[in-house]
Protein backbone atom coordinates (compact mmCIF):
# COMPACT_ATOMS: atom_id res chain seq x y z
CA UNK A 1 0.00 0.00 0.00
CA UNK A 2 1.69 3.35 -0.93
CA UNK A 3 1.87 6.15 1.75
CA UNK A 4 0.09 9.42 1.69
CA UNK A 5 1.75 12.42 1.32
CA UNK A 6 -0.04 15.60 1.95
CA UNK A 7 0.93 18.79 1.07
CA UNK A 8 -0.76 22.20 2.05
CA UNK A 9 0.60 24.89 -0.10
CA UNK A 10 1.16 28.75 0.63
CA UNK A 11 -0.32 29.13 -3.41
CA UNK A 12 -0.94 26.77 -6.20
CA UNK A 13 2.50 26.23 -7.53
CA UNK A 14 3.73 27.93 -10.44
CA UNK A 15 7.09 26.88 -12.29
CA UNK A 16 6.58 28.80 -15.02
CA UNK A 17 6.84 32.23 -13.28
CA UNK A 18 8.75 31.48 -10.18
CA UNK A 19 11.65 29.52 -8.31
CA UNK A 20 9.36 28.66 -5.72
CA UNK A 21 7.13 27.09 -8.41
CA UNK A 22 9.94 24.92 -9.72
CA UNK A 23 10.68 23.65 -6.49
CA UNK A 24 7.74 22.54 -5.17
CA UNK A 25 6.68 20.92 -8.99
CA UNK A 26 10.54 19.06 -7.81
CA UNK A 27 9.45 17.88 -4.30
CA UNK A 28 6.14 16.88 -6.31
CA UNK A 29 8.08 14.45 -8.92
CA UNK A 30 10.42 13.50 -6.08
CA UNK A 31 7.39 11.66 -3.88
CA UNK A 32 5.81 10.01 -6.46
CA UNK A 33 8.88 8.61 -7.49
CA UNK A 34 8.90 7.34 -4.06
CA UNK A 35 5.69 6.01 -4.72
CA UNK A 36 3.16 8.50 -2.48
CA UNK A 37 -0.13 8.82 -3.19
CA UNK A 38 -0.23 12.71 -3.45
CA UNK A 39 -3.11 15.39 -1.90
CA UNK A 40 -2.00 19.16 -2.73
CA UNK A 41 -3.90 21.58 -0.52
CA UNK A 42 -4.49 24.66 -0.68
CA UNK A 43 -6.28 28.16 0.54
CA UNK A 44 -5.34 30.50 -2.97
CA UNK A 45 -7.04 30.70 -5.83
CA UNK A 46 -5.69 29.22 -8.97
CA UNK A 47 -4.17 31.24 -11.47
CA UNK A 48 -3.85 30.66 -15.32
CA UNK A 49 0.24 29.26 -14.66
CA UNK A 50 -0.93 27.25 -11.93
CA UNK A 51 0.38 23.50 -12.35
CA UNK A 52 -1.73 21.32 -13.77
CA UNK A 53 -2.06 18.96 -10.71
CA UNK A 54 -4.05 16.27 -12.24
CA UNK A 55 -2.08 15.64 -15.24
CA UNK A 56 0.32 14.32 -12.60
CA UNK A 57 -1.52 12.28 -10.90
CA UNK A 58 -2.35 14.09 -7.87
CA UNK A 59 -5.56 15.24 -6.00
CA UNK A 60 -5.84 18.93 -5.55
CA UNK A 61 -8.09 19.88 -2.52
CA UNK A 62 -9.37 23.65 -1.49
CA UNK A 63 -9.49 24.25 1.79
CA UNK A 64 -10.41 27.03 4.21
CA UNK A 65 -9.03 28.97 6.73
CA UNK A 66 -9.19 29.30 10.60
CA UNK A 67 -11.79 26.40 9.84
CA UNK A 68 -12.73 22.94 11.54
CA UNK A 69 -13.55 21.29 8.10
CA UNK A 70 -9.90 20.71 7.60
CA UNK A 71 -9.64 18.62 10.73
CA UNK A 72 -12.02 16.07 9.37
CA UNK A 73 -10.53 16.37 6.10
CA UNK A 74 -7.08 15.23 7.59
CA UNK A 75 -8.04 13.01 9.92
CA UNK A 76 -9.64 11.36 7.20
CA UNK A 77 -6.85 11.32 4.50
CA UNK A 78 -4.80 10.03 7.74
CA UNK A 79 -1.47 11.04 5.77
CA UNK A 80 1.70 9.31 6.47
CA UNK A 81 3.67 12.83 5.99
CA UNK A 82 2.21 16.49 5.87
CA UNK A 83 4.67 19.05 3.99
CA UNK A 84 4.03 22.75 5.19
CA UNK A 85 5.18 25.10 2.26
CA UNK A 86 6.47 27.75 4.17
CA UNK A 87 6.76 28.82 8.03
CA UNK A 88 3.30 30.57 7.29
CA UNK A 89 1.42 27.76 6.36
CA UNK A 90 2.70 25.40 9.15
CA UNK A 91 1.41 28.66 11.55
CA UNK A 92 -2.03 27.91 10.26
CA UNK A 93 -2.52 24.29 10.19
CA UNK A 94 0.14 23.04 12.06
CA UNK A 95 -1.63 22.98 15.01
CA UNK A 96 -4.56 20.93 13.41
CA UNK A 97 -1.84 18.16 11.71
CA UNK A 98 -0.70 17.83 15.15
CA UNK A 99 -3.94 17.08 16.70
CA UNK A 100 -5.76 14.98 14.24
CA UNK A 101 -3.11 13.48 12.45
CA UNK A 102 -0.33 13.32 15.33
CA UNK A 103 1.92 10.22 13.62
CA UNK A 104 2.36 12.03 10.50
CA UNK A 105 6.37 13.48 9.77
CA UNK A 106 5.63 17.30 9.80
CA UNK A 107 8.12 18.45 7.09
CA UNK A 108 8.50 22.30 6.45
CA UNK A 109 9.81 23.19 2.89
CA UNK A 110 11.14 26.64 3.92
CA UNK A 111 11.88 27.97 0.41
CA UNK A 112 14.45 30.34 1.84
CA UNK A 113 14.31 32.32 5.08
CA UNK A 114 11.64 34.87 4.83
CA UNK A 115 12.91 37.16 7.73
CA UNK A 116 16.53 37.16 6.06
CA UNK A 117 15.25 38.26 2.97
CA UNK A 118 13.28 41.33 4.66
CA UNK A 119 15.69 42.00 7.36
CA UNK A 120 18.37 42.71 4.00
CA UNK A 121 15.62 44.53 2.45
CA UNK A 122 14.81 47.07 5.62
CA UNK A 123 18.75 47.45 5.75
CA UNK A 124 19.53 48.47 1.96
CA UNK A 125 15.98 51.18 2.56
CA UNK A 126 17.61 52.92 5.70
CA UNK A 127 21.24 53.03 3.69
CA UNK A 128 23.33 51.11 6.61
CA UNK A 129 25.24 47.58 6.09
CA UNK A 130 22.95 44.61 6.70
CA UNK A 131 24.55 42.93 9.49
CA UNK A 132 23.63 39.01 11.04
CA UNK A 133 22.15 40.67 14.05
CA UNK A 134 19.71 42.57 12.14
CA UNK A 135 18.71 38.66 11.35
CA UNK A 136 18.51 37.79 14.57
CA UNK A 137 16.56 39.93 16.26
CA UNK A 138 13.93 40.72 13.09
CA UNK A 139 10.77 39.31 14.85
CA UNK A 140 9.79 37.22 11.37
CA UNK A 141 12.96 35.06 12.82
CA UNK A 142 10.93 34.01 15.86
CA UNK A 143 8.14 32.72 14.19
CA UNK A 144 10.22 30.95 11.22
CA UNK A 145 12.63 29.32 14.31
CA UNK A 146 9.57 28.29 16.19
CA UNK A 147 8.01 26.53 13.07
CA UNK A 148 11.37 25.02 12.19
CA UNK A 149 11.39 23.34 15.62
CA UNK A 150 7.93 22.51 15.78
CA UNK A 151 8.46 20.28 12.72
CA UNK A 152 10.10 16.91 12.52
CA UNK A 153 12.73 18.52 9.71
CA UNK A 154 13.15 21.71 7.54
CA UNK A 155 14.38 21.58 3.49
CA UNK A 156 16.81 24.31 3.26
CA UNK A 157 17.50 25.08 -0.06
CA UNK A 158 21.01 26.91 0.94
CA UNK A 159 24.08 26.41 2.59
CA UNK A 160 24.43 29.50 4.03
CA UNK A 161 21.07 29.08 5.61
CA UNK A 162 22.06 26.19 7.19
CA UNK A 163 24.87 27.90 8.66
CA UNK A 164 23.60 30.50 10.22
CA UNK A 165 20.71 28.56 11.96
CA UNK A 166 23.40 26.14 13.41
CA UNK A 167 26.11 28.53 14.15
CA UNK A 168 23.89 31.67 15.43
CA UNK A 169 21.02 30.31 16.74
CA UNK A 170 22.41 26.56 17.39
CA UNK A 171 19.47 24.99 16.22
CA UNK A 172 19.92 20.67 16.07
CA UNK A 173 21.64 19.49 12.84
CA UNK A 174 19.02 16.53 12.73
CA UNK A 175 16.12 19.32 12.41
CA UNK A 176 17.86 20.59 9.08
CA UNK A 177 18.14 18.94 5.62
CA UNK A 178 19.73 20.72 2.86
CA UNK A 179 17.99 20.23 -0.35
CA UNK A 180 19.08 22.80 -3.12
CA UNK A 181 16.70 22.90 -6.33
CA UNK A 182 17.66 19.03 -8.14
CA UNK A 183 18.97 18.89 -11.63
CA UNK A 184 18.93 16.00 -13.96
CA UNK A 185 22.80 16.42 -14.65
CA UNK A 186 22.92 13.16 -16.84
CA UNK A 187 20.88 15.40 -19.42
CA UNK A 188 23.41 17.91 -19.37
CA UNK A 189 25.75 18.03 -22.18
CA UNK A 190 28.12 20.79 -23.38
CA UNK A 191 27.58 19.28 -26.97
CA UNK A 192 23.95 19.72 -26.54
CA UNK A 193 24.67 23.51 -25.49
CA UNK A 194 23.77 26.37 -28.34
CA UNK A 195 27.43 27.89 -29.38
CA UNK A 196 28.88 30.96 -28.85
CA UNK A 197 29.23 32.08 -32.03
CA UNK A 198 24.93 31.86 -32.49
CA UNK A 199 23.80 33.42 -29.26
CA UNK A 200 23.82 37.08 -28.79
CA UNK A 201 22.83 39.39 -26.40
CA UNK A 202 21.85 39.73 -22.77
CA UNK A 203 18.86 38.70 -20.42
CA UNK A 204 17.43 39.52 -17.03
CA UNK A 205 14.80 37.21 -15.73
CA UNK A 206 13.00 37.92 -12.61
CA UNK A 207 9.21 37.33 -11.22
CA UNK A 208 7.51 41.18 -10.48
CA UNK A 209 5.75 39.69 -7.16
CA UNK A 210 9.72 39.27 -5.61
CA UNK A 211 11.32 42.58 -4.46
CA UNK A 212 14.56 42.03 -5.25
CA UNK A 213 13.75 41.53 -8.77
CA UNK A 214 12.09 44.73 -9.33
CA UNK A 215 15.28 45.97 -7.08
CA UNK A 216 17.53 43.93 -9.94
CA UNK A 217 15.44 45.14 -12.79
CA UNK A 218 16.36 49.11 -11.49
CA UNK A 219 19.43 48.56 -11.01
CA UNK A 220 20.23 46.83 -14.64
CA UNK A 221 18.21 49.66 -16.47
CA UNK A 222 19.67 52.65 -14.75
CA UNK A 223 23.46 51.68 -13.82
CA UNK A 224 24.66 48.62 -15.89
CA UNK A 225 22.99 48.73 -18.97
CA UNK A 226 23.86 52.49 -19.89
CA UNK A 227 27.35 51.35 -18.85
CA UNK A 228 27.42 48.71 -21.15
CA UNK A 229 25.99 50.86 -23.65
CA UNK A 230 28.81 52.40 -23.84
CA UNK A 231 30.93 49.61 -25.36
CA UNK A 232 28.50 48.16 -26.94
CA UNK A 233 26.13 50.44 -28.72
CA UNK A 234 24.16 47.77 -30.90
CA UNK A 235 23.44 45.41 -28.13
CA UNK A 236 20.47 44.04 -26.90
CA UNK A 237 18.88 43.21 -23.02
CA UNK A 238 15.91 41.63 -22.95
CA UNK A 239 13.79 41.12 -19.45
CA UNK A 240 12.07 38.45 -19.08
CA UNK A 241 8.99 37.61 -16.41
CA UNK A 242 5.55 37.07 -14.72
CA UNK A 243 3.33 40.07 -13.00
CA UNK A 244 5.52 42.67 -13.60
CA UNK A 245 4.90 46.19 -12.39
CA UNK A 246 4.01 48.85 -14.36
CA UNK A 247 7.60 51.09 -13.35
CA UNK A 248 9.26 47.90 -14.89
CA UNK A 249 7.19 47.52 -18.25
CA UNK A 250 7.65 51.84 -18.42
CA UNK A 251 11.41 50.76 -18.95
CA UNK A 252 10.69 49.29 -21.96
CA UNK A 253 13.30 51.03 -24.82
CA UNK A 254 13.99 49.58 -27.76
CA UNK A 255 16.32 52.86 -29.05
CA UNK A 256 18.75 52.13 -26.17
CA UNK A 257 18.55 48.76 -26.91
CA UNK A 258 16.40 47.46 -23.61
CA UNK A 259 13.36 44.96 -24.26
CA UNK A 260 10.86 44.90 -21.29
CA UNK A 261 9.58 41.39 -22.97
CA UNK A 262 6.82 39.75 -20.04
CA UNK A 263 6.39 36.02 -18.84
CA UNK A 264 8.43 33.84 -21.49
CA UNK A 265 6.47 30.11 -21.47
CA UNK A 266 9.66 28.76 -22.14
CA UNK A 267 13.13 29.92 -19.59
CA UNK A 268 15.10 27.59 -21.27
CA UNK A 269 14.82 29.03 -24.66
CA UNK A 270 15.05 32.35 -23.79
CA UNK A 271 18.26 31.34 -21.56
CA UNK A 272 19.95 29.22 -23.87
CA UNK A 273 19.91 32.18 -27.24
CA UNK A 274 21.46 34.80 -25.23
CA UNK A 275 25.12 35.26 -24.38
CA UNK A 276 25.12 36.11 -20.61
CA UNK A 277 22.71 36.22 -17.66
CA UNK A 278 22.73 39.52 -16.20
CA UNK A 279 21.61 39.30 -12.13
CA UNK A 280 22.65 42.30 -10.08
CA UNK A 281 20.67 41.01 -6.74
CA UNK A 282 20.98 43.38 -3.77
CA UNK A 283 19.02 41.77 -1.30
CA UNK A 284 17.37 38.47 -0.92
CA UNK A 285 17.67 34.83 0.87
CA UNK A 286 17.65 31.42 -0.26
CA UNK A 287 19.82 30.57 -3.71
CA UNK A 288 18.36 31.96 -7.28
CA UNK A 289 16.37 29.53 -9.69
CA UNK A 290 17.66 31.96 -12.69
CA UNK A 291 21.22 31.10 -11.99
CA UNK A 292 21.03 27.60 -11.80
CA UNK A 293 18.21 27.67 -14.90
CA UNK A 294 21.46 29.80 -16.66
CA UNK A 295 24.22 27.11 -15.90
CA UNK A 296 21.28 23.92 -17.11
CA UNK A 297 21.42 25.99 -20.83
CA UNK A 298 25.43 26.77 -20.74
CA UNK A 299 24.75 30.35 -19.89
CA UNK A 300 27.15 32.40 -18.41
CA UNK A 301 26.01 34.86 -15.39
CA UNK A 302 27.11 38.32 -14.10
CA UNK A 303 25.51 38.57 -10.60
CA UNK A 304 26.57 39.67 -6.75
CA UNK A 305 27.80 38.23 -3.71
CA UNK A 306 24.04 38.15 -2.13
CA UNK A 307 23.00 35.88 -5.71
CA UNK A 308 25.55 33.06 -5.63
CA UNK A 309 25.17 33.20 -1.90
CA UNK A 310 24.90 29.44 -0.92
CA UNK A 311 25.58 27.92 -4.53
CA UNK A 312 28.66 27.39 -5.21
CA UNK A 313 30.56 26.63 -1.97
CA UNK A 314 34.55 27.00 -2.69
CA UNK A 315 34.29 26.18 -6.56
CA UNK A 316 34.80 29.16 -9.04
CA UNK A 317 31.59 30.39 -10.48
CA UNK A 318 30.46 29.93 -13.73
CA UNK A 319 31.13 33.89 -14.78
CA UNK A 320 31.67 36.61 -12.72
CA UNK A 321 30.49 37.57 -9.10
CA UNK A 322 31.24 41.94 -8.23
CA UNK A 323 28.74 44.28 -5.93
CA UNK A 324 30.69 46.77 -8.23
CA UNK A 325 28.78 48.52 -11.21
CA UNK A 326 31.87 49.66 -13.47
CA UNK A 327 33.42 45.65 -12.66
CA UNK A 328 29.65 44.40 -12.97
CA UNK A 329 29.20 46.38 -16.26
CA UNK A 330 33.01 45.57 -17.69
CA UNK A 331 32.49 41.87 -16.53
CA UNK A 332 29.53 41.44 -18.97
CA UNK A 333 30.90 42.82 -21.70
CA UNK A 334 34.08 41.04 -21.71
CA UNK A 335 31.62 37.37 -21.53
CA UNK A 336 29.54 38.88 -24.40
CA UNK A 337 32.59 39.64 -26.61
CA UNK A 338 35.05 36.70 -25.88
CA UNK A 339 34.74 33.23 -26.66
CA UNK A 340 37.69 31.90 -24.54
CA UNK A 341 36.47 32.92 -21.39
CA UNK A 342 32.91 32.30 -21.86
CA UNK A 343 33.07 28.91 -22.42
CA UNK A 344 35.27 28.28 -19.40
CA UNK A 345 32.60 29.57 -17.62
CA UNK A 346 30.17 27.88 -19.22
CA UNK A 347 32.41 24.46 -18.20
CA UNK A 348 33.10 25.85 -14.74
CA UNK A 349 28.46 25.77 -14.62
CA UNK A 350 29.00 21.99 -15.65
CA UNK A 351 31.20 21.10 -13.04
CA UNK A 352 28.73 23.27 -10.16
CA UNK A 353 25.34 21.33 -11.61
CA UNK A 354 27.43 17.80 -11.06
CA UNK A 355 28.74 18.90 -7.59
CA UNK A 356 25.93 20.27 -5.89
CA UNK A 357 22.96 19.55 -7.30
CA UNK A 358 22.80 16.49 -8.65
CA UNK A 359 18.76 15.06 -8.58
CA UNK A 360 19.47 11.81 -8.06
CA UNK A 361 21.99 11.81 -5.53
CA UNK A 362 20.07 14.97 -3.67
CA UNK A 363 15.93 12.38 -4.03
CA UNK A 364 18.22 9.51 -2.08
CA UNK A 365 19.43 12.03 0.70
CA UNK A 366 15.50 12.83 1.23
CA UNK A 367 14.50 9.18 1.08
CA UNK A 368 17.22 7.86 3.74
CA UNK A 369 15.75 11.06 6.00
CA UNK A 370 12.35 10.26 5.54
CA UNK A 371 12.91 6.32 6.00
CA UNK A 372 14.63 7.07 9.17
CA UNK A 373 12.10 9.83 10.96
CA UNK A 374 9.38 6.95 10.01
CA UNK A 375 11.21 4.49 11.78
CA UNK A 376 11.97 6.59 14.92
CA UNK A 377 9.55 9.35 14.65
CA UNK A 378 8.54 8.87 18.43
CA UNK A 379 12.24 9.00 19.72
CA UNK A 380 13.41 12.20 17.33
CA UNK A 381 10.02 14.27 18.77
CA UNK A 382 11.49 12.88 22.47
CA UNK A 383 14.75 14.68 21.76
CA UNK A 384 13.69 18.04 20.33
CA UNK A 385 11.81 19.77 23.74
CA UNK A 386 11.82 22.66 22.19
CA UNK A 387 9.64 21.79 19.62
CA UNK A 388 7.34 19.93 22.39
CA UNK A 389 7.16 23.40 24.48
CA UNK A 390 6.83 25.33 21.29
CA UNK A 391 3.79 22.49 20.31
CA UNK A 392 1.84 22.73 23.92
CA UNK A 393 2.23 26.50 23.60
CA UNK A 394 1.28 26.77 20.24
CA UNK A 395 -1.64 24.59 20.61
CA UNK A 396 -2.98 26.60 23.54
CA UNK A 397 -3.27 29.92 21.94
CA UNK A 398 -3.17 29.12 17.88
CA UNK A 399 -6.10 27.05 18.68
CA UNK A 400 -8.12 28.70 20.33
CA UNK A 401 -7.62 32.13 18.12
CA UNK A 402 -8.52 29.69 15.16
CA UNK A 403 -11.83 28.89 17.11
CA UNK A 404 -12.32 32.13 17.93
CA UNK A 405 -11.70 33.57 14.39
CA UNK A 406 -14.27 30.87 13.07
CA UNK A 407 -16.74 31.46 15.75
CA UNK A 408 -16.73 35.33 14.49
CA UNK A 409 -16.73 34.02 10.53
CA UNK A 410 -19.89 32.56 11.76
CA UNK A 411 -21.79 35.64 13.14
């Protein structure tokens, strides 16, 4: 009999217009190829790039909030494991998984960590140096600690995250699993890769809904690209992505040679017919979908020391990393115009895709975890008494806020 995997999701999931998208459709394919029967969950409305759920083979269930239908709905699936996506989702229901289905493994798929990402943001807005204490004590950190310890383990999709919640905040190593996004790296091929000599041009990819990707967009249009410009007079940008703003799609200038182009259906294509990525990222958390989707189609990538944060560990990246704008600006140009270098980059991608990311090696590293939380899930819970008090104490007021927000829904 196959188990039951449950998943209650912070939106539908959508790979074609975000990172977040990708990686959930990943830890989709990744459980039914351990063989779960499959229930996505979900309080958002579908939108017209939301996966199609059923093609795959799995159930997709609406559900409301801060209401008691949901316990009999789980306590009726009786799921084996319950996957929160994000801290804000395991606030919610946790509570409820706890209570009426207690033996399911509580996994949290973090994405990245929320409060780092706005803690950076606040920082770069008041003009001082974002430093790990701003982290620290940003009150989104207490509620994304308490929800890692009140689950059974937390999929952290960088290394640098890991880090800090071990070294700064000494959180248990056996509460943690690092799971970057999962490549198929036997499909990749440098044969298979578009040439230099028939690509051209430069891209910026980047979702409008994500802050530092309008931030990235700003940045590209008003300090690299007329610096680029410069040198290269006839060249070509083109951005590329979902729900962007209208201060974004105003940028659009096709005399100075930048394309303001929308959602692109395909990443891939667009990725693999241009010459270099272009990602100057000033603020953010967890590791960027566009640079890995850049190194899958040979791309080379000009970003920052926040975008290849937790990517590449000690390797050389595959193109250039500055915080500089002249360097940033130079470093693009010299990718777009020289063959030598950019395909040693392009190699250097290669060799980061087959380190770190490797899909099956990465799906076997999540199946030995899972395995062994099913086998001792009473005796892991025993050990973490933080996530006990944090349980009891969430379960005492969540609750009975959830009751009383219901109760009102009702008059």
């Amino acid at each position: 009999m196959s188990k039951k995997l449950l998943v209650i999701g912070y939106v539908w999931p959508e790979p074609t217009t975000t990172a977040a998208g990708c990686r959930m459709q990943q830890l989709l394919e990744t459980f039914l190829i351990f063989g779960h029967e499959i229930t996505f969950a979900s309080t958002a409305s579908k939108t017209e790039y939301s996966l199609d759920l059923e093609k795959m083979g799995i159930t997709g269930i609406s559900v409301q909030l801060n209401h008691s239908s949901f316990d009999d709905f789980v306590k009726e699936l009786s799921p084996d494991i319950v996957l929160f996506d994000r801290f804000m989702v395991e606030e919610q229901f946790g509570w409820r998984v706890a209570e009426f289905a207690p033996n399911a493994i509580r996994i949290l798929n973090t994405e990245d960590l929320h409060a780092l990402r706005k803690a950076r943001e606040e920082a770069k807005k008041t003009g001082k140096p974002f430093e790990i204490d701003d982290w620290k004590n940003h009150p989104t950190t207490l509620r994304e600690v308490a929800s890692i310890y009140r689950c059974d383990i937390s999929l952290m999709i960088s290394t640098f995250e890991m880090e800090i919640l071990q070294q700064e905040l000494h959180i248990p190593s056996n509460l943690l699993l690092h799971l970057p996004f999962m490549v198929d790296v036997s499909a990749i091929s440098e044969a298979k890769y578009i040439p230099f000599e028939a690509r051209n041009g430069f891209v910026g990819i980047g979702n409008g809904k994500h802050a530092p990707n309008v931030d990235a967009i700003k940045v590209l249009k008003h300090e690299i690209w007329p610096r680029i410009q410069k040198q290269l007079p006839n060249a070509e940008i083109h951005i590329y992505g979902a729900y962007l703003p209208q201060q974004v799609n105003e940028m659009h200038y096709p005399k100075s040679g930048f394309y303001v182009k929308g959602w692109a259906e395909n990443v891939d294509t667009v990725l693999k017919n241009a010459k270099v990525l272009l990602a100057p990222i000033q603020f953010g958390a967890g590791i960027k979908g566009k640079l890995l989707d850049a190194m899958r189609t040979g791309t080379p990538s000009v970003t920052t020391t926040i975008g290849v944060e937790g990517m590449h560990g000690e390797q050389p990246w595959n193109g250039t990393i500055t915080d500089n704008w002249d360097d940033f600006a130079q470093a693009a140009v010299e990718l777009h115009q020289n063959q030598e270098p950019w395909e040693k980059a392009q190699q250097k991608g290669v060799e980061l895709l087959q380190t770190f990311y490797d899909k099956t090696l990465l799906q076997n590293q999540l199946l030995e975890r899972v395995n062994q939380l099913s086998e001792s899930l009473e005796t892991h819970r025993q050990c973490n008494f933080i996530g006990k008090l944090l349980q009891h104490q969430t379960m005492a007021s969540t609750k009975y806020m959830a009751k009383w927000i219901e109760e009102k829904n009702r008059g």
